[in-house]
Protein backbone atom coordinates (compact mmCIF):
# COMPACT_ATOMS: atom_id res chain seq x y z
CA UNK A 1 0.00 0.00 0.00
CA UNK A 2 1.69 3.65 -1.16
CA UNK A 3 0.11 6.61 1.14
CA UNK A 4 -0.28 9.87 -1.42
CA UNK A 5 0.36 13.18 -1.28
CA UNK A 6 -1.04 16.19 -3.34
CA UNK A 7 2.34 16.95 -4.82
CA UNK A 8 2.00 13.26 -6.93
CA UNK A 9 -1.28 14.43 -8.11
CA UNK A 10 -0.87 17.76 -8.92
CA UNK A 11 1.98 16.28 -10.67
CA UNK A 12 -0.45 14.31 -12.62
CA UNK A 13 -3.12 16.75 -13.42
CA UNK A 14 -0.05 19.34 -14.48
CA UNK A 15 1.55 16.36 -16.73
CA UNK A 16 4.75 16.97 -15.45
CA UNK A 17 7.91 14.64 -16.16
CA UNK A 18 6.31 12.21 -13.59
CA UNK A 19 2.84 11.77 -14.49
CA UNK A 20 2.91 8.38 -16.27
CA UNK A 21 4.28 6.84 -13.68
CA UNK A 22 2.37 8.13 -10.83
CA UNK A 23 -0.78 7.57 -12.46
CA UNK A 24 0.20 3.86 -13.49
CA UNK A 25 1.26 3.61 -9.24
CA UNK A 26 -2.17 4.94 -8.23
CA UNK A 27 -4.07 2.63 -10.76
CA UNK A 28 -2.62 -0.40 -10.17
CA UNK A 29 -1.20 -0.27 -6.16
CA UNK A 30 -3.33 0.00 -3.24
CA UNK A 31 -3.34 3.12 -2.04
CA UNK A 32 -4.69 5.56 0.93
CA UNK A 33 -4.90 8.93 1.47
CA UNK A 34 -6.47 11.29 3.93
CA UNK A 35 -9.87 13.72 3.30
CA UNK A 36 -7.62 16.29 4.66
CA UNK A 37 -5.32 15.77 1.66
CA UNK A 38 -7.88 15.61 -0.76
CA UNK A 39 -9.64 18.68 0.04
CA UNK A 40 -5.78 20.39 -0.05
CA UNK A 41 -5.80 18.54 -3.82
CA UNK A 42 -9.15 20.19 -4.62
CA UNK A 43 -7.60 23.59 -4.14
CA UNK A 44 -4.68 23.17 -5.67
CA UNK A 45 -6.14 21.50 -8.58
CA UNK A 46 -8.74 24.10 -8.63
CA UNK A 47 -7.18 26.36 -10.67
CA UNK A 48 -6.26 24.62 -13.93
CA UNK A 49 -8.24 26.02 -16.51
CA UNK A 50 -10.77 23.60 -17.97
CA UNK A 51 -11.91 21.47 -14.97
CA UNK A 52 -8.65 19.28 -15.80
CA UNK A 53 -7.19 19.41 -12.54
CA UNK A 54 -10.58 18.37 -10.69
CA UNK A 55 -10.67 15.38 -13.06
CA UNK A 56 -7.56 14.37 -12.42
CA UNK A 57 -8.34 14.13 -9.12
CA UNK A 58 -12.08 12.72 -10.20
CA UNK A 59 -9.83 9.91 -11.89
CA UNK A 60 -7.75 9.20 -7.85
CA UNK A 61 -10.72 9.08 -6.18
CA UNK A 62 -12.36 6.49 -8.51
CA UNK A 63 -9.06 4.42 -8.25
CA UNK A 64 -10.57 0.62 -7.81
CA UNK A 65 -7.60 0.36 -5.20
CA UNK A 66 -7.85 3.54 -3.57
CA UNK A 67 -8.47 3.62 0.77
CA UNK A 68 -10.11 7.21 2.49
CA UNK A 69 -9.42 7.51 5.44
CA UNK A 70 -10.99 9.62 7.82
CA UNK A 71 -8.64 11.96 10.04
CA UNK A 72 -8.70 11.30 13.78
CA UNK A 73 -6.93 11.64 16.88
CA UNK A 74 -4.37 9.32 16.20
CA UNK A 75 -4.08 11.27 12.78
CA UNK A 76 -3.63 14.48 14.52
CA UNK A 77 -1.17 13.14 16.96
CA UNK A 78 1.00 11.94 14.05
CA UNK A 79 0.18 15.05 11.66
CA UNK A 80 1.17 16.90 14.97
CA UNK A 81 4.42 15.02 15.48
CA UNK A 82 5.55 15.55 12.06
CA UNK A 83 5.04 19.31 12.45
CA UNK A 84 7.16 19.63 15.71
CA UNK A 85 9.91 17.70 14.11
CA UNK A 86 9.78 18.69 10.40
CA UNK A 87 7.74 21.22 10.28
CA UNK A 88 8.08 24.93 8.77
CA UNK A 89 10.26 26.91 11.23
CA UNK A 90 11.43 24.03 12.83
CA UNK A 91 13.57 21.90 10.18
CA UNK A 92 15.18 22.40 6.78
CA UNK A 93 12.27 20.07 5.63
CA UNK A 94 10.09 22.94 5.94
CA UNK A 95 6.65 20.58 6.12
CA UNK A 96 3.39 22.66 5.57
CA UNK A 97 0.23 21.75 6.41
CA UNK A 98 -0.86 19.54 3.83
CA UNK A 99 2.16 17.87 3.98
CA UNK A 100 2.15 17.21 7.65
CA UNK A 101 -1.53 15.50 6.45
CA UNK A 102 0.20 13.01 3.95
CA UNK A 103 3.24 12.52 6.34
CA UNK A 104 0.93 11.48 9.18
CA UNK A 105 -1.23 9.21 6.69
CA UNK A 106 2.05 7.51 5.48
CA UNK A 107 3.72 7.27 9.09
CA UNK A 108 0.73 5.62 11.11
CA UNK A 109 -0.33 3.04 8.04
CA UNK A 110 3.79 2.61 7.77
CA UNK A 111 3.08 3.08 3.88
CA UNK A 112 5.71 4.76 1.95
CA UNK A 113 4.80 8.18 0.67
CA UNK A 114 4.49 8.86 -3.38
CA UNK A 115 5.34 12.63 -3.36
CA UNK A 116 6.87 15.09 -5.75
CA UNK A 117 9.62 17.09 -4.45
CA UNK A 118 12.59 17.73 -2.06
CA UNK A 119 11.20 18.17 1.48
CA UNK A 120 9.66 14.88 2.01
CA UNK A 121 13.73 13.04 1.76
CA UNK A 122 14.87 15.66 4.77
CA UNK A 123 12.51 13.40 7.29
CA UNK A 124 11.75 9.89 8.60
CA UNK A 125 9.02 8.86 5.97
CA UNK A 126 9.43 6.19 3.49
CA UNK A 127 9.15 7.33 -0.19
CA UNK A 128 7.38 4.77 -2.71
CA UNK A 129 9.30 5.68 -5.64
């Protein structure tokens, strides 16, 4: 099971260098993410003109593999966790909200994390690719 985080999607919906591969990870692999992480996708994705972002994300959420999970305390003590120790301010990883969402996802299902970018290597968290 990968845990995902908006960066991977936004990658998707933004066909970046990445995409294929992503998008072949989410379709085929079991997967989970949080509703707080898809409601940070929504407004990212927002914003790209012709509704293509939202589909993209229209396309996750109808992954056959795909797991929502709901956030809760032991979320928020994990999302929490990752904030004091990574978090922006804190550590060179500079973790923002959303990502302290997909970290805590990742961290308490031990999944690794399919992310785009260079913060997510500067903590603890597995990455899936």
């Amino acid at each position: 099971m990968i845990a995902l985080d908006t960066s991977a999607i936004a990658a998707i919906a933004l066909e970046e260098r990445e995409a294929r591969v992503f998008a072949e990870l989410i379709g085929s692999e079991a997967c989970i993410i949080g509703w707080p992480t898809i409601l940070e996708c929504h407004m990212v994705l927002k914003s790209i003109p012709f509704r293509r972002g939202l589909d993209v994300l229209d396309m996750v959420l109808g992954a056959p593999r795909l797991r929502i999970v709901a956030f809760d305390r032991q979320l928020f003590e994990s999302a929490r966790t990752a904030f004091d120790r990574f978090g922006r301010g804190y550590h060179k990883a500079k973790l923002n909200f959303g990502d302290c969402m997909s970290y805590a996802v990742a961290k308490l299902h031990e999944a690794p994390l399919l992310f785009k970018g260079d913060d997510f290597p500067l903590t603890d968290i597995r990455a899936a690719l």
